[in-house]
N, C-alpha and C. Protein backbone atom coordinates (compact mmCIF):
# COMPACT_ATOMS: atom_id res chain seq x y z
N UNK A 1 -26.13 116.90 -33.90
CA UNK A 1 -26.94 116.37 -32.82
C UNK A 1 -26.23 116.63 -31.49
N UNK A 2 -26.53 117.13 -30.79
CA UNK A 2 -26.37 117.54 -29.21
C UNK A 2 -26.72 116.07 -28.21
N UNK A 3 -25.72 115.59 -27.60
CA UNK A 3 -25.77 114.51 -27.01
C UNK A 3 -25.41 115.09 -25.45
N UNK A 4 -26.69 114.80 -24.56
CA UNK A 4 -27.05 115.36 -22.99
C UNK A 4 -26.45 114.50 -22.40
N UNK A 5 -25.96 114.50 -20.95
CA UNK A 5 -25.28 113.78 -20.49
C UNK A 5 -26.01 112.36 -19.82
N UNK A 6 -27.51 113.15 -19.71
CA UNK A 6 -28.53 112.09 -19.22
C UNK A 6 -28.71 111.24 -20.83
N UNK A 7 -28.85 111.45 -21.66
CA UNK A 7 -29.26 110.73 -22.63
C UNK A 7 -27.70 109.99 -23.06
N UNK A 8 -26.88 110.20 -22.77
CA UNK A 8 -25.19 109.00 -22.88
C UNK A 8 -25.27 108.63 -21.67
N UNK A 9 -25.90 108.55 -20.75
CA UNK A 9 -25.76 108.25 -19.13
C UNK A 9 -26.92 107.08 -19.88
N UNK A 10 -28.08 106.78 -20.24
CA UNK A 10 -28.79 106.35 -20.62
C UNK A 10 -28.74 105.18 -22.03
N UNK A 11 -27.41 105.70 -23.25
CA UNK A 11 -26.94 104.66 -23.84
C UNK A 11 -26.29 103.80 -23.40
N UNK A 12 -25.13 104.18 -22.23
CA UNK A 12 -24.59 103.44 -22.07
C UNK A 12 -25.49 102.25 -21.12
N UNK A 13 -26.27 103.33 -20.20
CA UNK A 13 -27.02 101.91 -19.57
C UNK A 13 -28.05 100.77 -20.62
N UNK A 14 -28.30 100.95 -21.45
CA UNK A 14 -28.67 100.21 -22.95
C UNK A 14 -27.78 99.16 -22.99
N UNK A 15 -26.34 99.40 -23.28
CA UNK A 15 -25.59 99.00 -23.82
C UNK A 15 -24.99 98.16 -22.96
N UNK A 16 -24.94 98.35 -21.50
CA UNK A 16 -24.70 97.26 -20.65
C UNK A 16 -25.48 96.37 -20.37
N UNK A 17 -27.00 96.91 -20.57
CA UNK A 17 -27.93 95.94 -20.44
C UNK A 17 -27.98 94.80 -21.32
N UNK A 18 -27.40 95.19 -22.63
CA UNK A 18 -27.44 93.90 -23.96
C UNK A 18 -26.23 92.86 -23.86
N UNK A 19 -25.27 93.57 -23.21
CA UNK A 19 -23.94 92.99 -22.40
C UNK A 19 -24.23 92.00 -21.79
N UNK A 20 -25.13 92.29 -20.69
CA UNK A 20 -25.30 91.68 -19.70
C UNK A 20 -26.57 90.37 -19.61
N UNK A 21 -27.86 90.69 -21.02
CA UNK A 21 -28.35 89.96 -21.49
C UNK A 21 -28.10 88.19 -22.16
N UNK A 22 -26.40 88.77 -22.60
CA UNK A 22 -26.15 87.78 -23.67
C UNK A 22 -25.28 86.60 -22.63
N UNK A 23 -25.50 86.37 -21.13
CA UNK A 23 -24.77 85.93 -20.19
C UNK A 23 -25.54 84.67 -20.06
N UNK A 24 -24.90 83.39 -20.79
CA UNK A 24 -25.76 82.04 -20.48
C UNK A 24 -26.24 81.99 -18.84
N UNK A 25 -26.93 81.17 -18.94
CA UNK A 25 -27.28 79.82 -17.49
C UNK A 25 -26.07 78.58 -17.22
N UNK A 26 -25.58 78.95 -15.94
CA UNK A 26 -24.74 78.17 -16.51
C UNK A 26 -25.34 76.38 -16.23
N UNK A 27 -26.54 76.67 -15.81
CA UNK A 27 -27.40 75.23 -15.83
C UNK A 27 -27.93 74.70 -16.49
N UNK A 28 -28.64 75.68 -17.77
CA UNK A 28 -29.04 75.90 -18.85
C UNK A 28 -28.40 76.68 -19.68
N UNK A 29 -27.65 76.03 -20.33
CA UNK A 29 -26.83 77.01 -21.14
C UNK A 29 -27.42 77.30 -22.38
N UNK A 30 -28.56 77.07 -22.88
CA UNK A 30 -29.24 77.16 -24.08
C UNK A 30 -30.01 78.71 -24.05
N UNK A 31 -30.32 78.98 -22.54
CA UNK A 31 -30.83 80.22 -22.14
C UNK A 31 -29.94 81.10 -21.26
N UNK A 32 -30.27 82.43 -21.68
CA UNK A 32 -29.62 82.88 -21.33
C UNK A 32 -30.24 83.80 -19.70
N UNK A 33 -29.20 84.43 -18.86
CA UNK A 33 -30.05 85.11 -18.12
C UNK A 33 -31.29 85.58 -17.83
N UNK A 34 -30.80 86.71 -19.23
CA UNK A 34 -32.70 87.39 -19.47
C UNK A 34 -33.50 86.48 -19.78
N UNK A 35 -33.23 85.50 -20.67
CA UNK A 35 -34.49 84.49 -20.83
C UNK A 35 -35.16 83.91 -19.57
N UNK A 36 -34.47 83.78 -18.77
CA UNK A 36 -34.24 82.98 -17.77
C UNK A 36 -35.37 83.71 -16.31
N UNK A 37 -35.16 84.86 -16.50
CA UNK A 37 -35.89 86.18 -15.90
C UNK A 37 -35.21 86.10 -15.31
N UNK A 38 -33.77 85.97 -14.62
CA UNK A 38 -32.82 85.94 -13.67
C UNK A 38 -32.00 87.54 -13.54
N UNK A 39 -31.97 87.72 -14.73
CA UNK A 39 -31.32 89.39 -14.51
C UNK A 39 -32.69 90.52 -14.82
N UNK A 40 -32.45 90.59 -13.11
CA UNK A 40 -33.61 91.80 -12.96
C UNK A 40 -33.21 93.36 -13.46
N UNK A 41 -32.17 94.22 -13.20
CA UNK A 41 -31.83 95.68 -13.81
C UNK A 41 -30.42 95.32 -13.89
N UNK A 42 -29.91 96.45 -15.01
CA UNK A 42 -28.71 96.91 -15.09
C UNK A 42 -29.07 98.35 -15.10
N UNK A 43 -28.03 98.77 -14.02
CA UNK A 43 -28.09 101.07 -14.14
C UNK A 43 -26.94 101.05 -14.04
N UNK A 44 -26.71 102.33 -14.29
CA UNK A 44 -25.35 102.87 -14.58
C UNK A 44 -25.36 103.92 -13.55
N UNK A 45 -24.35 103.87 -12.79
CA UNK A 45 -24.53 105.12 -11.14
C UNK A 45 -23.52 106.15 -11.52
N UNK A 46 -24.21 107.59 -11.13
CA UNK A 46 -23.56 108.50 -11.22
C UNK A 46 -21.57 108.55 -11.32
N UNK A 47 -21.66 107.62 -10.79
CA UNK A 47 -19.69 107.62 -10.54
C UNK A 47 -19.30 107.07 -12.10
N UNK A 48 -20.39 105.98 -12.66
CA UNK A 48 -20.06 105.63 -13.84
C UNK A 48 -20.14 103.73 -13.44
N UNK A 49 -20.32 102.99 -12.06
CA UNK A 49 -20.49 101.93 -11.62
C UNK A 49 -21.33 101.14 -12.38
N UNK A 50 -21.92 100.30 -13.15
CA UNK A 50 -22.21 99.20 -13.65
C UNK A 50 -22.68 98.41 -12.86
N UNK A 51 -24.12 98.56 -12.02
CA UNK A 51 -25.03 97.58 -11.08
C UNK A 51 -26.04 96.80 -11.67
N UNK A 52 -25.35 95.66 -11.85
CA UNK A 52 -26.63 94.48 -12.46
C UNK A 52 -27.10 93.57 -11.21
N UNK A 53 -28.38 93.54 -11.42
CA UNK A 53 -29.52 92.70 -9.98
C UNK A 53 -29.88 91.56 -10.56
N UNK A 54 -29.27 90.52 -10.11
CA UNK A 54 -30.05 89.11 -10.55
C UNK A 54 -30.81 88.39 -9.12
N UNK A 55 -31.95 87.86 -9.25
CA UNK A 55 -32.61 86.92 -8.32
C UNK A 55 -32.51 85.69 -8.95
N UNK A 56 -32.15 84.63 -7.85
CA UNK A 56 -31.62 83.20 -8.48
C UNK A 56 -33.12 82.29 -8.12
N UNK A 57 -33.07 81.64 -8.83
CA UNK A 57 -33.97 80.77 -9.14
C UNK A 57 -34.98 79.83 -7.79
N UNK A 58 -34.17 80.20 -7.29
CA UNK A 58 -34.36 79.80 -5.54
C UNK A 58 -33.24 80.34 -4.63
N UNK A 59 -33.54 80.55 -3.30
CA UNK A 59 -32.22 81.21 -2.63
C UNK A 59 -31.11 80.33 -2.23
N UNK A 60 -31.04 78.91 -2.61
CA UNK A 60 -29.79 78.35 -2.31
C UNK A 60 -29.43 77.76 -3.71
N UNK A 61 -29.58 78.71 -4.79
CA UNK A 61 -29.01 78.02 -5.97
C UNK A 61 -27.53 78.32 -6.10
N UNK A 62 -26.98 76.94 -6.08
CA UNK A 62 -25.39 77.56 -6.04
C UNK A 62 -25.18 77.89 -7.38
N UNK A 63 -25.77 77.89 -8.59
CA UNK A 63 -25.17 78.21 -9.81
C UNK A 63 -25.14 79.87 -9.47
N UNK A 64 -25.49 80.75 -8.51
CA UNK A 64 -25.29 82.03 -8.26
C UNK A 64 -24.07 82.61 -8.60
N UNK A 65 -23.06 82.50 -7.98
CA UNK A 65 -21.67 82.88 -7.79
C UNK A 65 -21.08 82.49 -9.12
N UNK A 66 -21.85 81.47 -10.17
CA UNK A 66 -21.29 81.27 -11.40
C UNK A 66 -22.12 82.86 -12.38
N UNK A 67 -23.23 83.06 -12.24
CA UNK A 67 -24.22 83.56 -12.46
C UNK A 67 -23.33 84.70 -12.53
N UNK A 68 -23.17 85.43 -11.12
CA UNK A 68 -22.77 87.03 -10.97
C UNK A 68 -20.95 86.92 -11.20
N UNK A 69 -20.20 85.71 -11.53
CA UNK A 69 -18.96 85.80 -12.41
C UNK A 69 -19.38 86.00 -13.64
N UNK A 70 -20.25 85.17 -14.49
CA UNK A 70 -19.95 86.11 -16.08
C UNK A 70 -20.82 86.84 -15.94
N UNK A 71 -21.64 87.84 -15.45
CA UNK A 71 -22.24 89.10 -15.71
C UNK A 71 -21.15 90.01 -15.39
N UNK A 72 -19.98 89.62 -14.35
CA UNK A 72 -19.08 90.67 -14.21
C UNK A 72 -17.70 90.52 -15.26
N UNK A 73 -17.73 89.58 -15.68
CA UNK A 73 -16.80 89.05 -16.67
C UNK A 73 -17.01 89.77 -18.23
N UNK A 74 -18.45 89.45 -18.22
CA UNK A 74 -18.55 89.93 -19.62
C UNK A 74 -18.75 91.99 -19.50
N UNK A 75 -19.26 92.26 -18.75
CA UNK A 75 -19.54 93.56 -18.42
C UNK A 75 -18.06 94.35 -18.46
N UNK A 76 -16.77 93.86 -17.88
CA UNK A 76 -15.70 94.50 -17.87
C UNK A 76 -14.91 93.86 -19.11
N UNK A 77 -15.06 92.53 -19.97
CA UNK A 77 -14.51 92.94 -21.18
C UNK A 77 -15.18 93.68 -22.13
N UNK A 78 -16.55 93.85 -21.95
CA UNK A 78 -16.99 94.99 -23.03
C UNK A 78 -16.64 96.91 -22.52
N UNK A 79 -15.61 96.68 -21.64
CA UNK A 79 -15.17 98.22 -21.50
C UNK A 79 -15.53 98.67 -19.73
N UNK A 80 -16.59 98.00 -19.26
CA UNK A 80 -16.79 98.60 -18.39
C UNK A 80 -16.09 98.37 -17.26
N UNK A 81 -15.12 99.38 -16.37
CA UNK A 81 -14.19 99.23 -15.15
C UNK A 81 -14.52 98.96 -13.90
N UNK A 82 -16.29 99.86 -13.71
CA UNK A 82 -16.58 99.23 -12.06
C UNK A 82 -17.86 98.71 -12.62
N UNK A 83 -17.79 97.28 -11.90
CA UNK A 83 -18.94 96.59 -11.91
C UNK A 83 -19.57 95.87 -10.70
N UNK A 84 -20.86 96.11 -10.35
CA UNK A 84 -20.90 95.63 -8.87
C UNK A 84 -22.56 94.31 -9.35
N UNK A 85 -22.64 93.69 -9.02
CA UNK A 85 -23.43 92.93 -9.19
C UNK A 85 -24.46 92.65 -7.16
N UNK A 86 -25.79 92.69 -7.72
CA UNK A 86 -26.04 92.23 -6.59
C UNK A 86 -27.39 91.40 -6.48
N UNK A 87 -27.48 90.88 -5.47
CA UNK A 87 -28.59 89.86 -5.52
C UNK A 87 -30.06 90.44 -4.66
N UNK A 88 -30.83 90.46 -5.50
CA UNK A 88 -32.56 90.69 -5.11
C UNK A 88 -33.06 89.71 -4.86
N UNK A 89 -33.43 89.46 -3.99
CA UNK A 89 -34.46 88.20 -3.10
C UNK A 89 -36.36 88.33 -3.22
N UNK A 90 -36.38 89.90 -3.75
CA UNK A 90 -37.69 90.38 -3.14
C UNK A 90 -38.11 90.94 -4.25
N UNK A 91 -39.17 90.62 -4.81
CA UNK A 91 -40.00 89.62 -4.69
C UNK A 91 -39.06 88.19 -5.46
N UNK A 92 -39.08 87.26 -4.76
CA UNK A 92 -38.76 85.68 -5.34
C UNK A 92 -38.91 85.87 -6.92
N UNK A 93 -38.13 85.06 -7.27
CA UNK A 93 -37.79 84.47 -8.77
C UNK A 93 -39.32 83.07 -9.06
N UNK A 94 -39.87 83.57 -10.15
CA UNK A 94 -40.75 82.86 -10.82
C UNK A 94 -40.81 82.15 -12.07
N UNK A 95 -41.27 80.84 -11.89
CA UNK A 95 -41.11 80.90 -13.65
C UNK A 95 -41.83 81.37 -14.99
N UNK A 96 -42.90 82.19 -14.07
CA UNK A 96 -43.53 83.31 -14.81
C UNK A 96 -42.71 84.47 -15.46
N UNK A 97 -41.48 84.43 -15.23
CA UNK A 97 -40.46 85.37 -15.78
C UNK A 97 -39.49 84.73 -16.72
N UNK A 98 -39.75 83.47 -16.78
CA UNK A 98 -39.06 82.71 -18.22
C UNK A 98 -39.35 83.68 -19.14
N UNK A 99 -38.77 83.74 -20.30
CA UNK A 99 -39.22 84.37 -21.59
C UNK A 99 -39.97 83.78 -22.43
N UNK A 100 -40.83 84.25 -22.94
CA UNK A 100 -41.35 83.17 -24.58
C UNK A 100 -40.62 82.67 -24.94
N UNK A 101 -39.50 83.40 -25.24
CA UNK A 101 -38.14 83.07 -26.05
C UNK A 101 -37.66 81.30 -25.37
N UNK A 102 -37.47 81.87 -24.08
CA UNK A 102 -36.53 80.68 -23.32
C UNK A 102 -37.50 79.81 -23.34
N UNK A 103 -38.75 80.15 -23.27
CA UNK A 103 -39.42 78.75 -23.04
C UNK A 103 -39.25 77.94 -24.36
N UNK A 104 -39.27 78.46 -25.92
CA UNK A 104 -39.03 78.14 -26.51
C UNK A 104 -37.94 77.34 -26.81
N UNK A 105 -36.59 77.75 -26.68
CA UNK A 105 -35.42 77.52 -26.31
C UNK A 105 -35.56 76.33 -25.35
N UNK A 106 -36.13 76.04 -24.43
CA UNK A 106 -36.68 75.03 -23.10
C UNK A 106 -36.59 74.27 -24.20
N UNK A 107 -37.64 73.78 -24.88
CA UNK A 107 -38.47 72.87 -25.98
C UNK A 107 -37.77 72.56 -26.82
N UNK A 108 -37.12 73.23 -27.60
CA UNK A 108 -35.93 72.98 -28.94
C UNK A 108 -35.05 71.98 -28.23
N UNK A 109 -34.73 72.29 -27.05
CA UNK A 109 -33.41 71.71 -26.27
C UNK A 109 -34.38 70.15 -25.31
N UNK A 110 -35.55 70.32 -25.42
CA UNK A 110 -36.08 68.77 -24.99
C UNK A 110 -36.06 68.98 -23.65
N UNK A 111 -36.30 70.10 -22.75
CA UNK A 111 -37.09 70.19 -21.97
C UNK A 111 -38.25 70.71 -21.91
N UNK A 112 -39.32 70.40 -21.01
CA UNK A 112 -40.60 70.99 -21.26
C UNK A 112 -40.51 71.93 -20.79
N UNK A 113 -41.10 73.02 -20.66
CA UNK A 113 -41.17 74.47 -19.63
C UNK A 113 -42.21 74.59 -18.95
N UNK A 114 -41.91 75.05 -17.79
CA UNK A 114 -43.51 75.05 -16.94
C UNK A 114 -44.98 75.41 -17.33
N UNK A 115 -45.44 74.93 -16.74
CA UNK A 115 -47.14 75.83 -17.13
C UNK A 115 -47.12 76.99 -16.01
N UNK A 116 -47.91 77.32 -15.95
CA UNK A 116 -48.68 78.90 -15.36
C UNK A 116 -48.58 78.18 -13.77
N UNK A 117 -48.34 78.95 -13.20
CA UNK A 117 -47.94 79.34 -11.47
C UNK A 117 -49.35 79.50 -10.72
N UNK A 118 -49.76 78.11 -10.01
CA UNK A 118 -51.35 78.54 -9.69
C UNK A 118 -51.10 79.75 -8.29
N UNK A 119 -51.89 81.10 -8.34
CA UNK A 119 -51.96 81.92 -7.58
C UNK A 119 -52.64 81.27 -6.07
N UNK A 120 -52.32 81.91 -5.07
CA UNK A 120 -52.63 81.51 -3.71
C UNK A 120 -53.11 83.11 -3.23
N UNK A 121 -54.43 82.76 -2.30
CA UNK A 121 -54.88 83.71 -2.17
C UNK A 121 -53.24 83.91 -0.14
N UNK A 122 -53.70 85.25 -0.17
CA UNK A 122 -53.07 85.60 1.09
C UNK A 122 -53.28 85.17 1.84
N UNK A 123 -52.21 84.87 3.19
CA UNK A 123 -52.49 84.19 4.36
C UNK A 123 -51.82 82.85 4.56
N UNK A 124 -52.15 81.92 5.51
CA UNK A 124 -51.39 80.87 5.75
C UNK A 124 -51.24 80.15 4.23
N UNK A 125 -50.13 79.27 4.14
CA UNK A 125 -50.38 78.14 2.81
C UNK A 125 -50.82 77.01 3.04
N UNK A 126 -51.53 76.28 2.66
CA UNK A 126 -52.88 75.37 3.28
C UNK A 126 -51.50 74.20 2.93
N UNK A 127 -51.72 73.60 3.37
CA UNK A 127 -51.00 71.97 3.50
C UNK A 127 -51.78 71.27 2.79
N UNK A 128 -50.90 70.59 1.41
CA UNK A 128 -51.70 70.03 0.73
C UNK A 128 -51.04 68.14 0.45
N UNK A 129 -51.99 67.50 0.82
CA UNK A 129 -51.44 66.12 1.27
C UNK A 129 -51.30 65.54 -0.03
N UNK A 130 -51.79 65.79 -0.91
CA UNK A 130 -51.36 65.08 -2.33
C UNK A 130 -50.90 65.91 -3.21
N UNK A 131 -50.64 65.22 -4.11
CA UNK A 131 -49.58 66.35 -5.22
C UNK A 131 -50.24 66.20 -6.64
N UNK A 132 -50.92 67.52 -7.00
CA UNK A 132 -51.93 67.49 -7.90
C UNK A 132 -50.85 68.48 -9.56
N UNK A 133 -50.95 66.95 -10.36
CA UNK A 133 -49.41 67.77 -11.54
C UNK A 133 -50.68 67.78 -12.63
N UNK A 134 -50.26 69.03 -13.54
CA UNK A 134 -50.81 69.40 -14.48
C UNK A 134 -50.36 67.91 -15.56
N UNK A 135 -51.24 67.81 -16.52
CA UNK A 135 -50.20 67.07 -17.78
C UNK A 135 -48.96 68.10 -18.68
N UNK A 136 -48.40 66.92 -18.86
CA UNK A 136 -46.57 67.91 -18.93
C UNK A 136 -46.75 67.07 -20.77
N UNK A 137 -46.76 68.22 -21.48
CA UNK A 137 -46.39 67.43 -23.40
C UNK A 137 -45.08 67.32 -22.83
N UNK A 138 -44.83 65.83 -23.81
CA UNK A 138 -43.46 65.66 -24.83
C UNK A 138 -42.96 66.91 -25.36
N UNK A 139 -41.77 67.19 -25.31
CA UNK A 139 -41.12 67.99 -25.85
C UNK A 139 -40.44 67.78 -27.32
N UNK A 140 -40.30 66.58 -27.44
CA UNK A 140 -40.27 65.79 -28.34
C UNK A 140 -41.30 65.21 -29.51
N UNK A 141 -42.56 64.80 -29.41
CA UNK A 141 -43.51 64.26 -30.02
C UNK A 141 -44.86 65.03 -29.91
N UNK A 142 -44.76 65.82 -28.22
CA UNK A 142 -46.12 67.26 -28.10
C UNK A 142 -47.12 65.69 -27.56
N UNK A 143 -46.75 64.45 -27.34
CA UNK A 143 -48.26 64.34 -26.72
C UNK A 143 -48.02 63.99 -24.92
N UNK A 144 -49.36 64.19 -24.37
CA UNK A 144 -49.33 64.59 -23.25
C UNK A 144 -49.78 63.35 -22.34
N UNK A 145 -49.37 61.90 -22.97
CA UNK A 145 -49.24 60.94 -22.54
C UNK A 145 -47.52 60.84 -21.50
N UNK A 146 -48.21 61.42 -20.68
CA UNK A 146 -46.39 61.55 -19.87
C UNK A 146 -46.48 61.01 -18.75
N UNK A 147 -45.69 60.45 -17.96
CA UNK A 147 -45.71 60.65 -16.30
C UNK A 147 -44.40 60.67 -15.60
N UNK A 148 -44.09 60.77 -14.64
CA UNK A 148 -43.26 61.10 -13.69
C UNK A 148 -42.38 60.76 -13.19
N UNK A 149 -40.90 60.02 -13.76
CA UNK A 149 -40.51 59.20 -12.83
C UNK A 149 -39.49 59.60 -11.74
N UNK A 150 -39.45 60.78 -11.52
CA UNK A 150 -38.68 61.43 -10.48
C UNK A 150 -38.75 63.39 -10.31
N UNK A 151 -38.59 63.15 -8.94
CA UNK A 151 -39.36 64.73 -8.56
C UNK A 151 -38.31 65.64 -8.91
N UNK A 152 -36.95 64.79 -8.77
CA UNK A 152 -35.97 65.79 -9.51
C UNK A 152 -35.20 65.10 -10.37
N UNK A 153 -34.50 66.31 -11.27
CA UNK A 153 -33.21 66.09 -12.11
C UNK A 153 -32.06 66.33 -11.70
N UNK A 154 -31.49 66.98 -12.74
CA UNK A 154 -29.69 67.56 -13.10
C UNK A 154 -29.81 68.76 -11.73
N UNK A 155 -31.08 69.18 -11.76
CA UNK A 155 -31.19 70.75 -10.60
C UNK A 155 -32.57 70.50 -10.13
N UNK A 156 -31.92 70.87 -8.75
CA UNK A 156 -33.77 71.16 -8.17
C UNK A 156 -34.76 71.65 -9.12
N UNK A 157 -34.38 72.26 -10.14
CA UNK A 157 -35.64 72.87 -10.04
C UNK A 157 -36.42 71.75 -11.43
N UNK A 158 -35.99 71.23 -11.66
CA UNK A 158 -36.27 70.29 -12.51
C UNK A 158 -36.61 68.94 -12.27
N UNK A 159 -37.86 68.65 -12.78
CA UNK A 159 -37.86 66.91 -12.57
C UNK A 159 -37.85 65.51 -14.04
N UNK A 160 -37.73 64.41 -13.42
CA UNK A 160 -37.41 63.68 -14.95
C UNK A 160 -38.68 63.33 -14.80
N UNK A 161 -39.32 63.51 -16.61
CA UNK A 161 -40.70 62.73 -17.01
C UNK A 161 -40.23 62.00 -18.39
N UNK A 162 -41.03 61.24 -18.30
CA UNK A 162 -41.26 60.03 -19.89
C UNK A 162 -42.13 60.29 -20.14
N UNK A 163 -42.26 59.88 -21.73
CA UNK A 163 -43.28 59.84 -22.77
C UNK A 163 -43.70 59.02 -23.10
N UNK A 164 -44.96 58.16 -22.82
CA UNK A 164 -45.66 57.14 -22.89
C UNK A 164 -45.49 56.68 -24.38
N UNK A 165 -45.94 57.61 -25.38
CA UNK A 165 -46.03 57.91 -26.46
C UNK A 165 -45.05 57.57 -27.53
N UNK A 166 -43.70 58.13 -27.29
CA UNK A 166 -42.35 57.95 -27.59
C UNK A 166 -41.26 57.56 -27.18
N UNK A 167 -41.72 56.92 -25.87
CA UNK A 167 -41.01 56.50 -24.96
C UNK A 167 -39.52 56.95 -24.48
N UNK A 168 -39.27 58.31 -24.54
CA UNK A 168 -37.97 59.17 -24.27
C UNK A 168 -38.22 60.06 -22.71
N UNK A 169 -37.10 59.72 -22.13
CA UNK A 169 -37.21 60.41 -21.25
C UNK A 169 -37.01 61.90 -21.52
N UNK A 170 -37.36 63.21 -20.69
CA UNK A 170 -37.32 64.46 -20.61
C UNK A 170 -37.27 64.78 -19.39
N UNK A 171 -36.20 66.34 -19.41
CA UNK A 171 -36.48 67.15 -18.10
C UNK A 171 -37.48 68.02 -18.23
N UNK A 172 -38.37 68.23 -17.02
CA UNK A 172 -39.39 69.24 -16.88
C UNK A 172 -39.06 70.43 -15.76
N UNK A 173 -39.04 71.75 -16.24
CA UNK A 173 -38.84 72.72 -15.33
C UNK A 173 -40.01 73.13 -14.38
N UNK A 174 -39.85 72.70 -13.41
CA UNK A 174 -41.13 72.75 -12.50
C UNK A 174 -41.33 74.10 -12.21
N UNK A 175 -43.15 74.67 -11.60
CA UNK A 175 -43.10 75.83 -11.91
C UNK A 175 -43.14 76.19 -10.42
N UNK A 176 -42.43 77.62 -9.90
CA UNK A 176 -42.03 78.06 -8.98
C UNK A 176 -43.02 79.32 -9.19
């Protein structure tokens, strides 16, 4: 078998990508990056450089700088020497980019995972004076006797709900 330099230019970018996949949250440590939709590309640059793009969950998430330490941590103990990590803003981080997986993972671990991201048509964002929440299941018991008792948790991006039902509190990942 004849191995092209574009097609080993191309394993190896594979191979950093699964590297760079297996890099917890360090907020969620049950999920990992990719689950997370947080690591947008890994390429491999002509010099042989190792550029992984993560967008953080919001732009002042300080778990960042934890974020782009083990993608560069784990990337240079699996062999690789230059590694540059950088941050994409554009387009914003959604939680439409959770994984099945992670959302799953969300649930096992007793948080709920968001629902679906209501779309906004273009143009100004209308000011909306009340705060209209989907019903959030138990993560725990699945019934959707829940309510709200705080807009946040452990992280912005999360808020605490109870279960009427089972009476356990849960975090809910609010949807962005």
């Amino acid at each position: 078998m004849v191995t092209t330099s574009s097609s080993l230019a191309s394993l190896t970018a594979q191979r950093a990508r699964r590297v760079a996949e297996q890099v917890p949250d360090p907020e969620l440590p049950m999920l990992t990056l990719a689950d997370l939709g947080v690591l947008r590309s890994v390429e491999v640059m002509a010099d042989g450089t190792v550029v992984a793009s993560l967008t953080p969950t919001y732009s002042g998430c300080p778990a960042m700088a934890e974020m782009r330490a083990g993608v560069a941590s784990r990337l240079r103990a699996a062999g690789f020497a230059r590694v540059e990590i950088r941050t994409e803003l554009d387009p914003p981080w959604t939680t439409e980019w959770i994984t099945p997986a992670g959302r799953r993972k969300l649930g096992e671990h007793g948080i709920a995972p968001p629902g679906p991201v209501r779309r906004r048509a273009a143009g100004p964002v209308p000011l909306e004076l009340s705060v209209t929440r989907r019903a959030v299941a138990c993560p725990r018991c699945g019934s959707a006797d829940t309510e709200e008792t705080s807009r946040f948790a452990s992280t912005s991006c999360k808020a605490l709900w109870r279960c009427r039902a089972c009476l356990e509190p849960f975090e809910y990942v609010k949807e962005i």
